[in-house]
C-alpha atoms as a PDB file:
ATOM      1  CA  UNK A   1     -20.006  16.483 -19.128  1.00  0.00           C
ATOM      2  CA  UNK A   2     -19.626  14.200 -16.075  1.00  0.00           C
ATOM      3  CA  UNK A   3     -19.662  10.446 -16.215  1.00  0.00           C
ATOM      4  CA  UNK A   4     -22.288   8.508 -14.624  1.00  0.00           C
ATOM      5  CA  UNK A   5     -20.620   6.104 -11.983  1.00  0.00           C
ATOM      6  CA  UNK A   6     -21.909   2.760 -11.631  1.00  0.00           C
ATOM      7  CA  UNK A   7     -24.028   2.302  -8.596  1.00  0.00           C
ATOM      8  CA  UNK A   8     -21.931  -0.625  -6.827  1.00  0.00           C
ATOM      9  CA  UNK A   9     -19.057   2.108  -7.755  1.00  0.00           C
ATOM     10  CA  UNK A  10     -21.053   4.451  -5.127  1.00  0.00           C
ATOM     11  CA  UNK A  11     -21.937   1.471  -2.534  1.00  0.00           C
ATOM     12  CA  UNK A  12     -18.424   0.965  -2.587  1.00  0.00           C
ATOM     13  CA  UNK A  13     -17.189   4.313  -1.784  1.00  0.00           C
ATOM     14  CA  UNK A  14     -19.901   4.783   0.797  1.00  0.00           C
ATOM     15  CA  UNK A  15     -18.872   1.705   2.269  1.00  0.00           C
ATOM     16  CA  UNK A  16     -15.556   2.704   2.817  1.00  0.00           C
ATOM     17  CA  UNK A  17     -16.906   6.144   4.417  1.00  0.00           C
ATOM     18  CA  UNK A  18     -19.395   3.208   7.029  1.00  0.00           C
ATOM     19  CA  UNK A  19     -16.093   1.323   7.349  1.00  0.00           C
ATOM     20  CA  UNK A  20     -14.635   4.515   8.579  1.00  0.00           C
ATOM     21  CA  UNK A  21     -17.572   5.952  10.509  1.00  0.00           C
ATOM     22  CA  UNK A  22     -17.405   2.408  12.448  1.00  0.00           C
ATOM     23  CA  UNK A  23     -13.907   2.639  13.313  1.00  0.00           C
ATOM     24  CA  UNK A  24     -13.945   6.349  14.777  1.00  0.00           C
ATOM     25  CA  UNK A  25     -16.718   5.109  16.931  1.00  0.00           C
ATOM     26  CA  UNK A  26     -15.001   1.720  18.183  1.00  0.00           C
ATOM     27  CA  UNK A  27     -10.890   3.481  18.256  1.00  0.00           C
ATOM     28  CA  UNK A  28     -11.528   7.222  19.474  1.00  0.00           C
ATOM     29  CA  UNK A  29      -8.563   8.630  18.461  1.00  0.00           C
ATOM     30  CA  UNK A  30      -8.201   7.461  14.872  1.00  0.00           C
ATOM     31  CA  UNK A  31      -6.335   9.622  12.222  1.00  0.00           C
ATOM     32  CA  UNK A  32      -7.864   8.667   8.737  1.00  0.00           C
ATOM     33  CA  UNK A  33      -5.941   8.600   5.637  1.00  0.00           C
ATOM     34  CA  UNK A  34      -7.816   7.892   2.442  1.00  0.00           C
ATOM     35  CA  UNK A  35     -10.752   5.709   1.386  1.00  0.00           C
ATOM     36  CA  UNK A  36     -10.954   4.913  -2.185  1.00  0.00           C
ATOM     37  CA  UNK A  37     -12.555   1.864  -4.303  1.00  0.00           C
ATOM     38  CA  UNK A  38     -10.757  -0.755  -5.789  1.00  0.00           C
ATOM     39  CA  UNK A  39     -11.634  -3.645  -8.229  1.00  0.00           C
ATOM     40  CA  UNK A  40     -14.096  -5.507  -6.480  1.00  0.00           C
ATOM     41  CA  UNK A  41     -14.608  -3.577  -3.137  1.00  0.00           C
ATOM     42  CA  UNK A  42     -12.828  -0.664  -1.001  1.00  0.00           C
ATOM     43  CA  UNK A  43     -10.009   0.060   1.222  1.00  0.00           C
ATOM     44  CA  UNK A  44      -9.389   2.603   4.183  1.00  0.00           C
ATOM     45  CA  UNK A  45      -6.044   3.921   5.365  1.00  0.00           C
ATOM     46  CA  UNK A  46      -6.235   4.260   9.552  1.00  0.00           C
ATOM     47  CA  UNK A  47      -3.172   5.741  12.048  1.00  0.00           C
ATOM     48  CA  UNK A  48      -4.714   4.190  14.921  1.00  0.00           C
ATOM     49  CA  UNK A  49      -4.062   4.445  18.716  1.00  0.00           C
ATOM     50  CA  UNK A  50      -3.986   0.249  18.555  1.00  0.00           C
ATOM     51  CA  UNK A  51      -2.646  -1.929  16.426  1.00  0.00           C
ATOM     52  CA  UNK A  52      -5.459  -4.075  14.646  1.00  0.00           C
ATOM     53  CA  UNK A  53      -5.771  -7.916  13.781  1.00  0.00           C
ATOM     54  CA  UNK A  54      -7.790  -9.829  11.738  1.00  0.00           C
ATOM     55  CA  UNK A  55      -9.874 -11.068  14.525  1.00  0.00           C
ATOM     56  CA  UNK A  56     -10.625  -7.712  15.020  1.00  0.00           C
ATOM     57  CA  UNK A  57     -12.809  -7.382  11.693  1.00  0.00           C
ATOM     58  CA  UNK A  58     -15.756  -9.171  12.247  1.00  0.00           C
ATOM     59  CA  UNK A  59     -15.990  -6.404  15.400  1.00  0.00           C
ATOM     60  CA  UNK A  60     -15.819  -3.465  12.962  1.00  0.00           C
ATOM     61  CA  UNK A  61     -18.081  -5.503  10.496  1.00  0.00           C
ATOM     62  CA  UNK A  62     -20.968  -5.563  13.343  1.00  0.00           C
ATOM     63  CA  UNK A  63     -20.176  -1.770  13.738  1.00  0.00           C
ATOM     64  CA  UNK A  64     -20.663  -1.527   9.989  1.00  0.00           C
ATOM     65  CA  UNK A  65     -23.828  -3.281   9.718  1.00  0.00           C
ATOM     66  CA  UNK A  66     -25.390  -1.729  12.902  1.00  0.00           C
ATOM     67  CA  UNK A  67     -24.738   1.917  10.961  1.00  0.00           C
ATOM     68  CA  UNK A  68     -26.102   0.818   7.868  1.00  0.00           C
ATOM     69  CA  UNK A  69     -29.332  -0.154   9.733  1.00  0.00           C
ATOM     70  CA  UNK A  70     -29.538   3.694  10.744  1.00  0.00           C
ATOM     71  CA  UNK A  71     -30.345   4.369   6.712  1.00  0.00           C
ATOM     72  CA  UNK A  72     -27.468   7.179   7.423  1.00  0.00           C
ATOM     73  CA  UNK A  73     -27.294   9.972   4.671  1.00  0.00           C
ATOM     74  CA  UNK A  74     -24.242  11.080   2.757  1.00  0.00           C
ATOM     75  CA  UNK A  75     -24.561  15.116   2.678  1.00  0.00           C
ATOM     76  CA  UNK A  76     -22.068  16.980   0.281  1.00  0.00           C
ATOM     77  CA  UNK A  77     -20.947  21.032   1.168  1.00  0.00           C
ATOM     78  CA  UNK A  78     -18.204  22.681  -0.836  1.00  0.00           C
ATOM     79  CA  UNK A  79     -16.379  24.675   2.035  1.00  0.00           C
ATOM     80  CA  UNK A  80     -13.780  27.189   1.479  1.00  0.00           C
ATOM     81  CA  UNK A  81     -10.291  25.404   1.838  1.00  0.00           C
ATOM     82  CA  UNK A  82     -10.029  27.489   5.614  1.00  0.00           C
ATOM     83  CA  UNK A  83     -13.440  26.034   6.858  1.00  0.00           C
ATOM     84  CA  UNK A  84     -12.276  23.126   5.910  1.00  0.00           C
ATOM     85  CA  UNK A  85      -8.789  23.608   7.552  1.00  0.00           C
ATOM     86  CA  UNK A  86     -10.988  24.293  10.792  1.00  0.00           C
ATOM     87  CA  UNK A  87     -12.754  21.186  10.714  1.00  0.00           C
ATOM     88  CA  UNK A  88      -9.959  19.069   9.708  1.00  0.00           C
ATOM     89  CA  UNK A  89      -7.324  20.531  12.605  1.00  0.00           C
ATOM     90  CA  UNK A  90      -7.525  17.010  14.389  1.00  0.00           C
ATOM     91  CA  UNK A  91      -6.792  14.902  11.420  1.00  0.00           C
ATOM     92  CA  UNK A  92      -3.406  15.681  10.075  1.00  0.00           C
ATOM     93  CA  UNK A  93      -3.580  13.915   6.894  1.00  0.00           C
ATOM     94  CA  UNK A  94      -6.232  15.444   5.703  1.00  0.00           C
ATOM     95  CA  UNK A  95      -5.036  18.638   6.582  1.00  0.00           C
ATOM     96  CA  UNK A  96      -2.036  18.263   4.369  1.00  0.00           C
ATOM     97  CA  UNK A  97      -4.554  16.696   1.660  1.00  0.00           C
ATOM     98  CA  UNK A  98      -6.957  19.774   1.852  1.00  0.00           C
ATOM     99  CA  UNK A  99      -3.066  22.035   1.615  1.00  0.00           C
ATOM    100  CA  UNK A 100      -2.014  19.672  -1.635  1.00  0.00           C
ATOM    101  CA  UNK A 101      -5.857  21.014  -3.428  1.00  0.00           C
ATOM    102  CA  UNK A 102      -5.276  23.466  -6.038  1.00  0.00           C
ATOM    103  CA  UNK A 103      -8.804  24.466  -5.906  1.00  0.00           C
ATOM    104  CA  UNK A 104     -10.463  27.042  -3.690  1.00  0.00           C
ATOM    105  CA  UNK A 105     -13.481  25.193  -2.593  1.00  0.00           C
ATOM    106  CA  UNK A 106     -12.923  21.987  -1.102  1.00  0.00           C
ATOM    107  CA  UNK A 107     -15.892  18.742  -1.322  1.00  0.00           C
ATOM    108  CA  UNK A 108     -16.582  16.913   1.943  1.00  0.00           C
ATOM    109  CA  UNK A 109     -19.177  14.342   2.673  1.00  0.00           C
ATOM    110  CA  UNK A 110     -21.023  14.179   6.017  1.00  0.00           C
ATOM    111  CA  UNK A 111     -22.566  10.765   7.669  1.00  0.00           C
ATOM    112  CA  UNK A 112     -23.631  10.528  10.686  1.00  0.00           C
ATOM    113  CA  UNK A 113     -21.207  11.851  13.082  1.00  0.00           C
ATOM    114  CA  UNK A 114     -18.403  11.348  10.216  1.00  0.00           C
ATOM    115  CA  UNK A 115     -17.075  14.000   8.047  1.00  0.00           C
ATOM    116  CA  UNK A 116     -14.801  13.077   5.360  1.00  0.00           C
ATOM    117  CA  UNK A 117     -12.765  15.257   2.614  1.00  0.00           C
ATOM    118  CA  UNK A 118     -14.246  13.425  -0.337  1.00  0.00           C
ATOM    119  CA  UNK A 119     -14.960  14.323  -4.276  1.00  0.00           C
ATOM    120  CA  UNK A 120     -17.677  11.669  -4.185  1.00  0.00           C
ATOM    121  CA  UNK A 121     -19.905  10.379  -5.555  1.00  0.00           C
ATOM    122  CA  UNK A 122     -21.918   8.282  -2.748  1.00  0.00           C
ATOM    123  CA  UNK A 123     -25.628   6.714  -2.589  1.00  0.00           C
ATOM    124  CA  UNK A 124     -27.834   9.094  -1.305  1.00  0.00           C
ATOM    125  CA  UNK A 125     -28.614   6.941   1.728  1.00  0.00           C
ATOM    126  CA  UNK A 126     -27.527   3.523   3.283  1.00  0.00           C
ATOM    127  CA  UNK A 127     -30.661   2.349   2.622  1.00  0.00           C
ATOM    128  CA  UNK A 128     -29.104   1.832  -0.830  1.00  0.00           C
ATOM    129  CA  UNK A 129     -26.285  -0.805   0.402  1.00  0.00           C
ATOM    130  CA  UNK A 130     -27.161  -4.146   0.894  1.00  0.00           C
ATOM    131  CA  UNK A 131     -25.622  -5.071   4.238  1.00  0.00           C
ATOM    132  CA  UNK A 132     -25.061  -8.801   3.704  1.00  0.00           C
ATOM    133  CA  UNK A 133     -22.935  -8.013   0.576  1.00  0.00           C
ATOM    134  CA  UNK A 134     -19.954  -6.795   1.786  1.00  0.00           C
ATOM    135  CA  UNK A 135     -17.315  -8.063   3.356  1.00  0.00           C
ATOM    136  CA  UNK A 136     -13.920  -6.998   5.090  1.00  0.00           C
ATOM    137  CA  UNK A 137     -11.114  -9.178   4.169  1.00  0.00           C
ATOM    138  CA  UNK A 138      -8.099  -8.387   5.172  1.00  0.00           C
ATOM    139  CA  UNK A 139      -5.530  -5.964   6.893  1.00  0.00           C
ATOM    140  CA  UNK A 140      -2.235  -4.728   5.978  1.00  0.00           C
ATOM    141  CA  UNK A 141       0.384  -2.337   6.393  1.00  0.00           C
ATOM    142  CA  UNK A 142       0.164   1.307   3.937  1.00  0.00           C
ATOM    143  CA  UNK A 143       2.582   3.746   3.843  1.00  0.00           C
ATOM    144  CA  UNK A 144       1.255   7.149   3.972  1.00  0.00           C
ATOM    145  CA  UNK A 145       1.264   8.219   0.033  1.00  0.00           C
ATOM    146  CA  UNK A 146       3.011   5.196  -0.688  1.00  0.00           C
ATOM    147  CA  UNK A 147       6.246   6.565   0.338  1.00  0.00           C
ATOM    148  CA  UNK A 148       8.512   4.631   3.221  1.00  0.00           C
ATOM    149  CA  UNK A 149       9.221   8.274   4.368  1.00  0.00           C
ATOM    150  CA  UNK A 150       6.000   8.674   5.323  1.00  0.00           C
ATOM    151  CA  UNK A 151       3.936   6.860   8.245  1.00  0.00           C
ATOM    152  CA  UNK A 152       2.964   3.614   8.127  1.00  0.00           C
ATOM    153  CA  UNK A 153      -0.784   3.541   8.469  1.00  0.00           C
ATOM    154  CA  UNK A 154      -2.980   0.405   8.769  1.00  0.00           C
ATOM    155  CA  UNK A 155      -5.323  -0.692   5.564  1.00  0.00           C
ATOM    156  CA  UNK A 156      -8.617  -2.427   5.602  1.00  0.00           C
ATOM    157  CA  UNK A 157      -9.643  -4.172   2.650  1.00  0.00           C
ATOM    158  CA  UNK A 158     -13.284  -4.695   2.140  1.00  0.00           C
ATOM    159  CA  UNK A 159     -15.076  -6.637  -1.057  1.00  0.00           C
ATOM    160  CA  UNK A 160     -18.623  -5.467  -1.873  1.00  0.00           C
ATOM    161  CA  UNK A 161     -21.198  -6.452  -4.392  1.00  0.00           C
ATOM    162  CA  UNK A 162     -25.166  -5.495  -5.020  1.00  0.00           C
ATOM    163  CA  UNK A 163     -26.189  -8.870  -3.663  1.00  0.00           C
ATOM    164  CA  UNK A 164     -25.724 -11.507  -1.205  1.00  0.00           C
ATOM    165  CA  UNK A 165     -25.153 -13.824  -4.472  1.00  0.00           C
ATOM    166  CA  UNK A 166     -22.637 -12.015  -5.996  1.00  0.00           C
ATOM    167  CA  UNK A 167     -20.401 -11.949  -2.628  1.00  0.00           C
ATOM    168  CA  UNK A 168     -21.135 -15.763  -2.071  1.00  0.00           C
ATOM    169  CA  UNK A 169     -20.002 -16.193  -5.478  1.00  0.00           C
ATOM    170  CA  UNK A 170     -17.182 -14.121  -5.583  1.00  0.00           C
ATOM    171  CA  UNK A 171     -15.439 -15.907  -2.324  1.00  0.00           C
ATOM    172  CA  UNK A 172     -16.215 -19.274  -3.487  1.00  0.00           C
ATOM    173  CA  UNK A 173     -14.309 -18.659  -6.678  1.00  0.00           C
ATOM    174  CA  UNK A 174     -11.529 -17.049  -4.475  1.00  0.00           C
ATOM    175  CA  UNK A 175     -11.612 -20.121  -2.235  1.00  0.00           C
ATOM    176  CA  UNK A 176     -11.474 -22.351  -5.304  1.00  0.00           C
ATOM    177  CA  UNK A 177      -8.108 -20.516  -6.926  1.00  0.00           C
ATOM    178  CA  UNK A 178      -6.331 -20.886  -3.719  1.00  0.00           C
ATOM    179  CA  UNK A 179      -6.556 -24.741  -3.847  1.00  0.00           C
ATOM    180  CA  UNK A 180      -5.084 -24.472  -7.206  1.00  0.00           C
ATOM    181  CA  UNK A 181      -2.485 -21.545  -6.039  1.00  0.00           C
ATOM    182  CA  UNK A 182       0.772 -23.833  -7.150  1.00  0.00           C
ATOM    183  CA  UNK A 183       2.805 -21.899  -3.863  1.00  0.00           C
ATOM    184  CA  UNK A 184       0.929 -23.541  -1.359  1.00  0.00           C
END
């Protein structure tokens, strides 16, 4: 029997899949890594053509917001792990994920004009995600599978809540422990 996943669990993944979408469309070229959630939001892992500074957020952000307007949907096909080798060829990390699956059918989800290998679960919709509660917060260096063998790829964090009030409250009481933060 599966577990039911939270709902800001799904706005969260499907944010990092919009976070993704927006930064094929703004840095043709992009090889993605992977896209996970995380305690209070979601990160991507990007091997981009440029390197990428904070001030370069808000950008992406806009990008973000301007999909989630489209009320994209998030499709799910099991593929056979070769069709999904074929539609992968570009993106070599997720051509040596979809090599690492010891399964036979392989899960992707389609938005828009992005197609991720993903297990899910997403919103059905972006209709579902409250654009003014989410934010992206920071980036930061990732090595590929977390080994210093591998590629270093470039992480965005995001934060992401079900309301506007729960973000505004969540970065004021981030705001508020860095005053106290002892190191600074």
């Amino acid at each position: 029997m599966s577990k039911k996943v939270p709902q800001i669990e799904k706005i969260r993944h499907s944010l990092a899949h919009i976070l993704a979408y927006a930064v094929q469309q703004l840095y043709p070229g992009v090889k993605f890594g992977i896209g996970p959630t995380i305690e209070n939001g979601f990160y991507y892992d990007f091997d981009l053509p440029k390197n990428l500074t904070s001030e370069d957020l808000p950008k992406i952000e806009k990008k973000m917001r301007e999909l989630i307007k489209q009320e994209i949907c998030f499709e799910k096909s099991l593929l056979s792990k070769k069709k999904a080798l074929e539609i992968f060829k570009e993106q070599p990390y997720k051509v040596e994920l979809i090599k690492d699956l010891k399964t036979k059918k392989v899960s992707i989800y389609k938005s828009g004009e992005f197609v991720d290998l993903c297990a899910g679960p997403h919103v059905k919709s972006t209709k579902e995600i409250n654009s003014q509660a989410f934010k992206l917060v920071k980036i930061a260096g990732a090595y590929w599978k977390g080994s210093e063998k591998n590629p270093m790829l470039t992480r965005i964090y995001g934060i992401a809540f079900e309301s506007k009030k729960e973000l505004d409250e969540f970065l004021k009481k981030e705001e508020e422990a860095q005053k106290r933060d002892h190191r600074i």
